[in-house]
PDB file of N, CA and C in Angstrom:
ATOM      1  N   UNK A   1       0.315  -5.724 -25.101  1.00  0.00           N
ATOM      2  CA  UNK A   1       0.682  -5.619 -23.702  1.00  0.00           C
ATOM      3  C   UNK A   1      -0.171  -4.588 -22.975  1.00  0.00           C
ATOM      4  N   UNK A   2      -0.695  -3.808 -23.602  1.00  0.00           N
ATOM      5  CA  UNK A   2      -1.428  -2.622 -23.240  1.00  0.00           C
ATOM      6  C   UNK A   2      -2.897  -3.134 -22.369  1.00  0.00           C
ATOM      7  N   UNK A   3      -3.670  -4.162 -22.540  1.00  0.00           N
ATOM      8  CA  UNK A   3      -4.741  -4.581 -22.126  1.00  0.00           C
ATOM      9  C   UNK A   3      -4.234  -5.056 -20.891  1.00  0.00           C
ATOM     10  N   UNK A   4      -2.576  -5.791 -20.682  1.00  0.00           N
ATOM     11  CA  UNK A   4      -2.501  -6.506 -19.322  1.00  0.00           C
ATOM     12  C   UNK A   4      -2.215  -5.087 -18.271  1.00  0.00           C
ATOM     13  N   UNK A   5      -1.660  -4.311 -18.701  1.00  0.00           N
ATOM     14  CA  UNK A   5      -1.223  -3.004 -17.646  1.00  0.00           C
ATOM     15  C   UNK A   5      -2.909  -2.837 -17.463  1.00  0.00           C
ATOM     16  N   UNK A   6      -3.625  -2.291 -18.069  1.00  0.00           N
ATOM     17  CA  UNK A   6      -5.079  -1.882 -18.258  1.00  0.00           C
ATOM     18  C   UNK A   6      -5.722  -2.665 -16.812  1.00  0.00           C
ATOM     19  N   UNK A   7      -5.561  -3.943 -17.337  1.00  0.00           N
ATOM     20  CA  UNK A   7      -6.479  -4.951 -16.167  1.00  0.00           C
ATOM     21  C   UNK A   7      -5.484  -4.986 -14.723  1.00  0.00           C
ATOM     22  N   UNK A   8      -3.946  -5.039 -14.878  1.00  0.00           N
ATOM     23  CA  UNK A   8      -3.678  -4.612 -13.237  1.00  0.00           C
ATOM     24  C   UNK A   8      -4.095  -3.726 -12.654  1.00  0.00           C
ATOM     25  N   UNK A   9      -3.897  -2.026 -13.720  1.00  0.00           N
ATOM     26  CA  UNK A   9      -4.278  -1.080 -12.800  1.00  0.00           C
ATOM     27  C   UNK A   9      -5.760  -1.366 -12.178  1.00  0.00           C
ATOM     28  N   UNK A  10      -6.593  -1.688 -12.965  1.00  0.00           N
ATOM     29  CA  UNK A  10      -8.189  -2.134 -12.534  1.00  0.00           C
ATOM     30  C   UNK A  10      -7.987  -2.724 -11.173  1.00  0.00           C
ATOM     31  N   UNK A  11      -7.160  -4.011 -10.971  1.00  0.00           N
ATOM     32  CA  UNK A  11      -6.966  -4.817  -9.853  1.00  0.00           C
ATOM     33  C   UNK A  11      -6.594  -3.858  -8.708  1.00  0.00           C
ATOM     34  N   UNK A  12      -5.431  -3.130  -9.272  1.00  0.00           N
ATOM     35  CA  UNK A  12      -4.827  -2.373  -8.291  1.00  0.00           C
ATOM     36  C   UNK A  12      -5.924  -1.729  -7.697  1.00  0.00           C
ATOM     37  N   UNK A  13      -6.677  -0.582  -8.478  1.00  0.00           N
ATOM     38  CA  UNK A  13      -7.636  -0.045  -7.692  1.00  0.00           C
ATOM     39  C   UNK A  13      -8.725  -0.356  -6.752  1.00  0.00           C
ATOM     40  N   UNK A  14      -9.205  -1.806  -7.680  1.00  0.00           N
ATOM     41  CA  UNK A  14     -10.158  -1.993  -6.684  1.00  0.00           C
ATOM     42  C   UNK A  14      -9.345  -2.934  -5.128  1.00  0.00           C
ATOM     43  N   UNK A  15      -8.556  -3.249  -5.033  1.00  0.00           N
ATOM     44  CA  UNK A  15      -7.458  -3.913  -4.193  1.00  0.00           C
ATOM     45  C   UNK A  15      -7.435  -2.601  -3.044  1.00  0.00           C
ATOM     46  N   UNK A  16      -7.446  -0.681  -4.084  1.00  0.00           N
ATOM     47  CA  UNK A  16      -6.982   0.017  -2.899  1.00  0.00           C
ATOM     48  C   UNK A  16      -8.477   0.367  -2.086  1.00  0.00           C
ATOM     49  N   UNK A  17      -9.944   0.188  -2.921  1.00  0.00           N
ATOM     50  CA  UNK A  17     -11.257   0.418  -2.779  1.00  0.00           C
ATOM     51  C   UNK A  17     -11.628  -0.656  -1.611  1.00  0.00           C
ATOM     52  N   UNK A  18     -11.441  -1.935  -1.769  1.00  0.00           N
ATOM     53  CA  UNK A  18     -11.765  -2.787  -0.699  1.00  0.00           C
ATOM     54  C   UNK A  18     -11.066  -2.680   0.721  1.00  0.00           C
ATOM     55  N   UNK A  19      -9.421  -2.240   0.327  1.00  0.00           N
ATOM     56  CA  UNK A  19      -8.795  -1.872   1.715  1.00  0.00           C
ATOM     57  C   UNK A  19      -9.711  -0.827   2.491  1.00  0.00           C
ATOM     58  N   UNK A  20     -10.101   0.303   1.338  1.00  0.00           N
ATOM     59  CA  UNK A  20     -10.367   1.511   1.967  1.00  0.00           C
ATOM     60  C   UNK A  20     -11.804   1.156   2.694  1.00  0.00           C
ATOM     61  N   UNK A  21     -12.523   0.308   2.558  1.00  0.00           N
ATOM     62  CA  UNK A  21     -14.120  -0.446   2.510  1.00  0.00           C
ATOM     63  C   UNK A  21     -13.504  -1.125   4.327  1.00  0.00           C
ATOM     64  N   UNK A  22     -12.303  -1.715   3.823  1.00  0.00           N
ATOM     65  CA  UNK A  22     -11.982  -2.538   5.653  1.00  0.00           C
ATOM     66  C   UNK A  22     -11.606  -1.265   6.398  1.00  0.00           C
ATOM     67  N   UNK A  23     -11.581  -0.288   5.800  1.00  0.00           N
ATOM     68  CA  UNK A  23     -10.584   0.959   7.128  1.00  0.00           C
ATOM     69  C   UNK A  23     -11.795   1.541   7.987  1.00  0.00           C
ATOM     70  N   UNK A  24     -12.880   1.417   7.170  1.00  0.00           N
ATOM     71  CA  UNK A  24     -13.851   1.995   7.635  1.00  0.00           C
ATOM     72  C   UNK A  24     -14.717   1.177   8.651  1.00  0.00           C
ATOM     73  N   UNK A  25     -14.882   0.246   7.693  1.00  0.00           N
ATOM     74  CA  UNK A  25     -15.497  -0.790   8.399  1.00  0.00           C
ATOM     75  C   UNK A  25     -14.619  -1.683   9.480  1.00  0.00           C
ATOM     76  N   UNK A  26     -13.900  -1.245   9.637  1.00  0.00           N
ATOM     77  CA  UNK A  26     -12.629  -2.531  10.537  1.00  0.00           C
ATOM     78  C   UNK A  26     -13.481  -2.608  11.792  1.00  0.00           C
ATOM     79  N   UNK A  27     -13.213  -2.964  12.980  1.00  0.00           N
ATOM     80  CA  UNK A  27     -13.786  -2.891  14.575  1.00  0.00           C
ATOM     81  C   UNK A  27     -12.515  -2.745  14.935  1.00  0.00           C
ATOM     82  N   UNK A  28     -11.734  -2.313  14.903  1.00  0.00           N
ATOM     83  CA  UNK A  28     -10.301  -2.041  15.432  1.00  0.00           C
ATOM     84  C   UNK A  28      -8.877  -1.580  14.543  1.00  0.00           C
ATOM     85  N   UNK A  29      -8.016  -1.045  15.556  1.00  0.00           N
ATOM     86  CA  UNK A  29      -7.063  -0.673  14.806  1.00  0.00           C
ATOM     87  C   UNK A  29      -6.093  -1.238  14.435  1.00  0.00           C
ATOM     88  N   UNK A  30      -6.461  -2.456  14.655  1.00  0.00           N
ATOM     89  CA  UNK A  30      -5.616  -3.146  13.751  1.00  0.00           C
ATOM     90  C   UNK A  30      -5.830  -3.679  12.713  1.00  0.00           C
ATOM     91  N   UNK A  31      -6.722  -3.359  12.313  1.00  0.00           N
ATOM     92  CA  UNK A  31      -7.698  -2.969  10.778  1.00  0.00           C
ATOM     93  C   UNK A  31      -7.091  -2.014   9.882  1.00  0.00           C
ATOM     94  N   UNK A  32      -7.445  -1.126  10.543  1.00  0.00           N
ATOM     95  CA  UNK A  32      -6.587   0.329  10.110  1.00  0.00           C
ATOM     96  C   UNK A  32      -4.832   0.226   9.503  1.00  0.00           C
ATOM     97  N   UNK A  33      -4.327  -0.189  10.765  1.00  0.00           N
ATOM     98  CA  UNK A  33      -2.542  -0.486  10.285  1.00  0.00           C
ATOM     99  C   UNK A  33      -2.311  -1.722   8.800  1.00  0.00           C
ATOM    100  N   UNK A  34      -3.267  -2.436   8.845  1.00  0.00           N
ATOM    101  CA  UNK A  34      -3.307  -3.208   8.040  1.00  0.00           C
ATOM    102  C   UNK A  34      -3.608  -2.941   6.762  1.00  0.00           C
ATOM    103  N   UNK A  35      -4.641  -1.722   6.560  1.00  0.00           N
ATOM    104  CA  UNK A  35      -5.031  -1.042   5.733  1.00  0.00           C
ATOM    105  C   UNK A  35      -4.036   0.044   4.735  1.00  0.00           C
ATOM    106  N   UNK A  36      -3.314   0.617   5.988  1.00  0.00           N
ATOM    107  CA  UNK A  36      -2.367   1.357   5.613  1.00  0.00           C
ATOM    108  C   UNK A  36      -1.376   0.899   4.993  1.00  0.00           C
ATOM    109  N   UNK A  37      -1.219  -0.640   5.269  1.00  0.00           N
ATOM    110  CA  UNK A  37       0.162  -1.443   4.713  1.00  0.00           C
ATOM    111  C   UNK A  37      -0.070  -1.730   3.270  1.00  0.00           C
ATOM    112  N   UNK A  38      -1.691  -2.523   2.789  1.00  0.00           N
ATOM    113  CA  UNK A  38      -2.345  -2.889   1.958  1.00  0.00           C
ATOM    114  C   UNK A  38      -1.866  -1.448   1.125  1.00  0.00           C
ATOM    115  N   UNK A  39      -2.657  -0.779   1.257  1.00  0.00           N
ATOM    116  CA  UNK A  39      -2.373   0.814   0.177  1.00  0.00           C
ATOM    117  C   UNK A  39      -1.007   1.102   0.065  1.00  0.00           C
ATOM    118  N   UNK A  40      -0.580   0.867   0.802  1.00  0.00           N
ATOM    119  CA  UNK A  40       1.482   1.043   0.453  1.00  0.00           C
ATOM    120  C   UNK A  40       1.979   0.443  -0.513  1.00  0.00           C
ATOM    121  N   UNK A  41       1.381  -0.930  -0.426  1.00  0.00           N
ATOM    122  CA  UNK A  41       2.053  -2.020  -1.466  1.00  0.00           C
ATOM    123  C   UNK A  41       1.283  -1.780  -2.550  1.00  0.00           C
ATOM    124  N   UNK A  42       0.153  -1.757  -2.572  1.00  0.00           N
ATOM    125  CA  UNK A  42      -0.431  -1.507  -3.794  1.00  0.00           C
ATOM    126  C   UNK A  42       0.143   0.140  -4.498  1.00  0.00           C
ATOM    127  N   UNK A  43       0.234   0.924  -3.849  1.00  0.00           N
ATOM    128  CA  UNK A  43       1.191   2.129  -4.535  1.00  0.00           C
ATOM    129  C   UNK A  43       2.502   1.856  -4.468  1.00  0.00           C
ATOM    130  N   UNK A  44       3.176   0.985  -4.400  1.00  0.00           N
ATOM    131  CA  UNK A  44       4.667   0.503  -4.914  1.00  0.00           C
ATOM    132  C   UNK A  44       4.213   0.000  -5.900  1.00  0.00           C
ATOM    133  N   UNK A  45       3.704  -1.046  -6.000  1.00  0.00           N
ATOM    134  CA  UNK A  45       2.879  -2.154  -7.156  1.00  0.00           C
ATOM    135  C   UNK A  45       3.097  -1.111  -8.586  1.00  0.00           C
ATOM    136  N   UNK A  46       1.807   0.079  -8.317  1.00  0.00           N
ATOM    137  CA  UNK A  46       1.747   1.355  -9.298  1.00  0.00           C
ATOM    138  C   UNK A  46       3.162   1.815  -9.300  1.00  0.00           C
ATOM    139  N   UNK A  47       3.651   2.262  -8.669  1.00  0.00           N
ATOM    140  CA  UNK A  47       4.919   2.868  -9.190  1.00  0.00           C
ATOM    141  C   UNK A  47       6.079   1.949 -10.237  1.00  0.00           C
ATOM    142  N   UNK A  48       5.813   0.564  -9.398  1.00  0.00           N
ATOM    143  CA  UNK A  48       6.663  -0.044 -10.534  1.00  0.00           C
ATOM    144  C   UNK A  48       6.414  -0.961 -11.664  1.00  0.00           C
ATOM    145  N   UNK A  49       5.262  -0.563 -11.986  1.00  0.00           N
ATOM    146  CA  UNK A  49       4.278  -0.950 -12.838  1.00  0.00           C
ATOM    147  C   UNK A  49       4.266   0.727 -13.968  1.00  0.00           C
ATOM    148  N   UNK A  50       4.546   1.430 -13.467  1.00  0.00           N
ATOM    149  CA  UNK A  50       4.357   3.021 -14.160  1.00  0.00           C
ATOM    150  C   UNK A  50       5.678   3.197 -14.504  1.00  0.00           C
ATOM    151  N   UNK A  51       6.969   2.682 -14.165  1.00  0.00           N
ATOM    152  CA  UNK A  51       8.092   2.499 -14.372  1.00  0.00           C
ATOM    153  C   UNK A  51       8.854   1.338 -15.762  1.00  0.00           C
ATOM    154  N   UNK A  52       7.665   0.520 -15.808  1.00  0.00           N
ATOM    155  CA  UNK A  52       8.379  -0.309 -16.685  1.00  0.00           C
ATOM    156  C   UNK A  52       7.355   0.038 -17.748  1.00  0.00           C
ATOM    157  N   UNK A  53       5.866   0.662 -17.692  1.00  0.00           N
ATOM    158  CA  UNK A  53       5.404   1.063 -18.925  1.00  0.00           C
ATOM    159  C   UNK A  53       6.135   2.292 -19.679  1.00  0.00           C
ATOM    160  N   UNK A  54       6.399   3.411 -19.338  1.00  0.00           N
ATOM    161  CA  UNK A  54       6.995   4.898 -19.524  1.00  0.00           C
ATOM    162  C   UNK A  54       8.275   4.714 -19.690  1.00  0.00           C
ATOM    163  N   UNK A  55       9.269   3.468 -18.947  1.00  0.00           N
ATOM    164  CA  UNK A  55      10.529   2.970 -19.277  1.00  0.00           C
ATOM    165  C   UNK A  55      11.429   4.822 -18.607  1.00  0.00           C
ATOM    166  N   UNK A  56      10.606   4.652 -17.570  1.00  0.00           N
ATOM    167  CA  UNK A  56      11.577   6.099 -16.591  1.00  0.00           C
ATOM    168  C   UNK A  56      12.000   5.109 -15.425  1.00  0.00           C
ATOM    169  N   UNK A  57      12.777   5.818 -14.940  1.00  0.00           N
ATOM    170  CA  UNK A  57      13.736   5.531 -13.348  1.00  0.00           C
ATOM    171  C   UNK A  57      12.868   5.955 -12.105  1.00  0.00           C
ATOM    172  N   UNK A  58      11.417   5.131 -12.147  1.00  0.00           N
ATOM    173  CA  UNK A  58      11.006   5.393 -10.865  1.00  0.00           C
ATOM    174  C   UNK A  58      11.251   4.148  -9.801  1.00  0.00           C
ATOM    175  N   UNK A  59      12.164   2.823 -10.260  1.00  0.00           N
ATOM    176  CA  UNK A  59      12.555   1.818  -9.232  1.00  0.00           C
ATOM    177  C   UNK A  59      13.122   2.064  -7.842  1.00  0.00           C
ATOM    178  N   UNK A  60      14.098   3.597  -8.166  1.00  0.00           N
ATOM    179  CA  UNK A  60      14.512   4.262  -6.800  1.00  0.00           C
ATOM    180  C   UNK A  60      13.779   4.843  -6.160  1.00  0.00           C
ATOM    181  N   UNK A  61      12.483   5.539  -6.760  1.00  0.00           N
ATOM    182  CA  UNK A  61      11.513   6.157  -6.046  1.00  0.00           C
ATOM    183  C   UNK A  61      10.882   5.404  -5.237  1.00  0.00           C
ATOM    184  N   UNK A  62      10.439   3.738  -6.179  1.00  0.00           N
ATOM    185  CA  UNK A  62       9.786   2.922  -5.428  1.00  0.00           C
ATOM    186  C   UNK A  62      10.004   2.194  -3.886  1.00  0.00           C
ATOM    187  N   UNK A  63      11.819   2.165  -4.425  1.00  0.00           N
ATOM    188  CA  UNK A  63      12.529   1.453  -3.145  1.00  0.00           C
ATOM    189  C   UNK A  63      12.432   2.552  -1.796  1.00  0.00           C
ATOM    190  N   UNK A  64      12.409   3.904  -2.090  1.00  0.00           N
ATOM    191  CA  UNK A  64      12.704   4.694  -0.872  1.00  0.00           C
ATOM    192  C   UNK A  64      10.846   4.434  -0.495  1.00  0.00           C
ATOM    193  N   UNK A  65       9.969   4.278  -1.540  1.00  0.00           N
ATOM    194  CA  UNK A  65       8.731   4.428  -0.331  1.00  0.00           C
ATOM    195  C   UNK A  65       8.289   3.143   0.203  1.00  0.00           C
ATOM    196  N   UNK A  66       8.714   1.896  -0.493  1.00  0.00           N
ATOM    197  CA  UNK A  66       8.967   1.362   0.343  1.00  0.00           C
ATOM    198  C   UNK A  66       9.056   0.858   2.198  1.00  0.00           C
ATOM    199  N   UNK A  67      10.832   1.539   1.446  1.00  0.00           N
ATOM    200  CA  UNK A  67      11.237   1.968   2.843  1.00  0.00           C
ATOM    201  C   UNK A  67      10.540   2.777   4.532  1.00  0.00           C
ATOM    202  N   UNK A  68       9.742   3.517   3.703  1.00  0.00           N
ATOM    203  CA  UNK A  68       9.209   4.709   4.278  1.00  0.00           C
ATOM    204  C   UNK A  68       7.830   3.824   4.562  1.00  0.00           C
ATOM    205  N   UNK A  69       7.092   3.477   3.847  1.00  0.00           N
ATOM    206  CA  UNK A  69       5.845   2.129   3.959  1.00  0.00           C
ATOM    207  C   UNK A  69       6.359   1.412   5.426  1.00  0.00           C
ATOM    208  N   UNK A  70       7.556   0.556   5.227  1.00  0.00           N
ATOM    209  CA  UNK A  70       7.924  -0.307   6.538  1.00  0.00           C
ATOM    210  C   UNK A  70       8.214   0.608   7.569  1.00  0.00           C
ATOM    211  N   UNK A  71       8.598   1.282   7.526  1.00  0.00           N
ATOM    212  CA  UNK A  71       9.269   2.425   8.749  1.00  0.00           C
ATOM    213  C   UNK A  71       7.435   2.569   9.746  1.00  0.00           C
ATOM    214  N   UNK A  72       6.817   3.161   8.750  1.00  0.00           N
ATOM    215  CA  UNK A  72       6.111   3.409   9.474  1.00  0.00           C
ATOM    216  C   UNK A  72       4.859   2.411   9.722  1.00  0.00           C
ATOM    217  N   UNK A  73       5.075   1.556   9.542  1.00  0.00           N
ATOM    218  CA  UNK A  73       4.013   0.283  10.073  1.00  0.00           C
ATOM    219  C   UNK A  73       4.707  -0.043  11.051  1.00  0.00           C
ATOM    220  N   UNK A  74       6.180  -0.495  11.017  1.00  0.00           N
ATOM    221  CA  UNK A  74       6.799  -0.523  12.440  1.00  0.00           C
ATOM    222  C   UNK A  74       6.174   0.831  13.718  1.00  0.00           C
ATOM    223  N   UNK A  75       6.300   1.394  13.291  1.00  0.00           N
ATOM    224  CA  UNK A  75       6.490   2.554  14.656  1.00  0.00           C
ATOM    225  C   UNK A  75       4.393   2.247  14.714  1.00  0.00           C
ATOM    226  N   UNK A  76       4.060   2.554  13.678  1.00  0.00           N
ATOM    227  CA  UNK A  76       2.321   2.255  14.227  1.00  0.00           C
ATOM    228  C   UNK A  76       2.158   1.364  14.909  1.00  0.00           C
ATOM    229  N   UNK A  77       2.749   0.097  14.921  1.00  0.00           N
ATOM    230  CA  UNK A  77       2.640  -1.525  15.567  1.00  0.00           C
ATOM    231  C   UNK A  77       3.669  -0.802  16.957  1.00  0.00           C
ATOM    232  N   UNK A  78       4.625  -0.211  17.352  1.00  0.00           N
ATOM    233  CA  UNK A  78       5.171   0.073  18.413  1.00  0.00           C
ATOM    234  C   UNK A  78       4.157   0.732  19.399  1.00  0.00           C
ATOM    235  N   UNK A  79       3.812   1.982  18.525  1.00  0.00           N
ATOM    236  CA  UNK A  79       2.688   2.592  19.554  1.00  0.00           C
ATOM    237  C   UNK A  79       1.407   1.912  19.937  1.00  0.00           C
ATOM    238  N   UNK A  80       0.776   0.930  18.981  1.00  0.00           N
ATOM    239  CA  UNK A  80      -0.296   0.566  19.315  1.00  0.00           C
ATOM    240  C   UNK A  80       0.110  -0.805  20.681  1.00  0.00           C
ATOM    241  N   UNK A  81       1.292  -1.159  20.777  1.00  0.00           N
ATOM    242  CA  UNK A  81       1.827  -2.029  21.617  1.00  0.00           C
ATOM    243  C   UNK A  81       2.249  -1.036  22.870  1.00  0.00           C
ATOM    244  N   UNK A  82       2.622  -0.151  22.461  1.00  0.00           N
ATOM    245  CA  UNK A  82       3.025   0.519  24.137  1.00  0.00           C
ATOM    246  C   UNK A  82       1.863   1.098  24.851  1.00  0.00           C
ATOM    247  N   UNK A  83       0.838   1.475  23.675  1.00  0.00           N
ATOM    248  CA  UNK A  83      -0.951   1.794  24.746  1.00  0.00           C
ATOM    249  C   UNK A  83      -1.283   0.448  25.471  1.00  0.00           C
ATOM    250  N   UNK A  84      -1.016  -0.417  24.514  1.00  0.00           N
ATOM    251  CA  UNK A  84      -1.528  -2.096  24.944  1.00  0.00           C
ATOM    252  C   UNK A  84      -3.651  -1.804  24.819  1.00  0.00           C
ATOM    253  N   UNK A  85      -3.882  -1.208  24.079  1.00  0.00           N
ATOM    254  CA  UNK A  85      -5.274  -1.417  23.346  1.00  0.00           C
ATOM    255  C   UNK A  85      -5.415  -1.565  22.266  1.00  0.00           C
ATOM    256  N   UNK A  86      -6.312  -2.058  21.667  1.00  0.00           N
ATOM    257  CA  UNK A  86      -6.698  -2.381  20.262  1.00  0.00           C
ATOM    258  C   UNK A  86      -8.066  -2.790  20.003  1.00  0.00           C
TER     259      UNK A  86
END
């Protein structure tokens, strides 16, 4: 089982390398918010992927960032809607 964790984390990273490749390169910010969402999920992904290898209780950790992930893509998508630019 050790080779399949091995090759997600690989995925995972390069998954957070290409986001980080569009943040830069985006032409807008809605590149960016998108970016930020991409790296969220992919660090939930890790957390509950680091949770079922180590067999610790990080599923609650995962769910609150989550949480905290959506919270704030909402309010980024609010503000970038109340400037009305992008």
């Amino acid at each position: 089982m050790t080779p399949f964790f091995l090759g997600m984390s690989i995925l995972l990273l390069l998954g957070v390398f290409t986001a980080l490749y569009r943040a830069f390169r985006g032409p807008n910010i809605l590149d960016r918010v998108l970016t930020v969402s991409l790296i969220g999920t992919n660090t939930l992904v890790a957390l509950i992927l680091i949770s079922y290898i180590y067999e610790y209780c990080f599923l609650d950790v995962a769910l609150a960032y989550a949480l905290l992930s959506f919270i704030s893509i909402v309010v980024m998508a609010r503000y970038i809607e109340s400037k009305g630019k992008f």
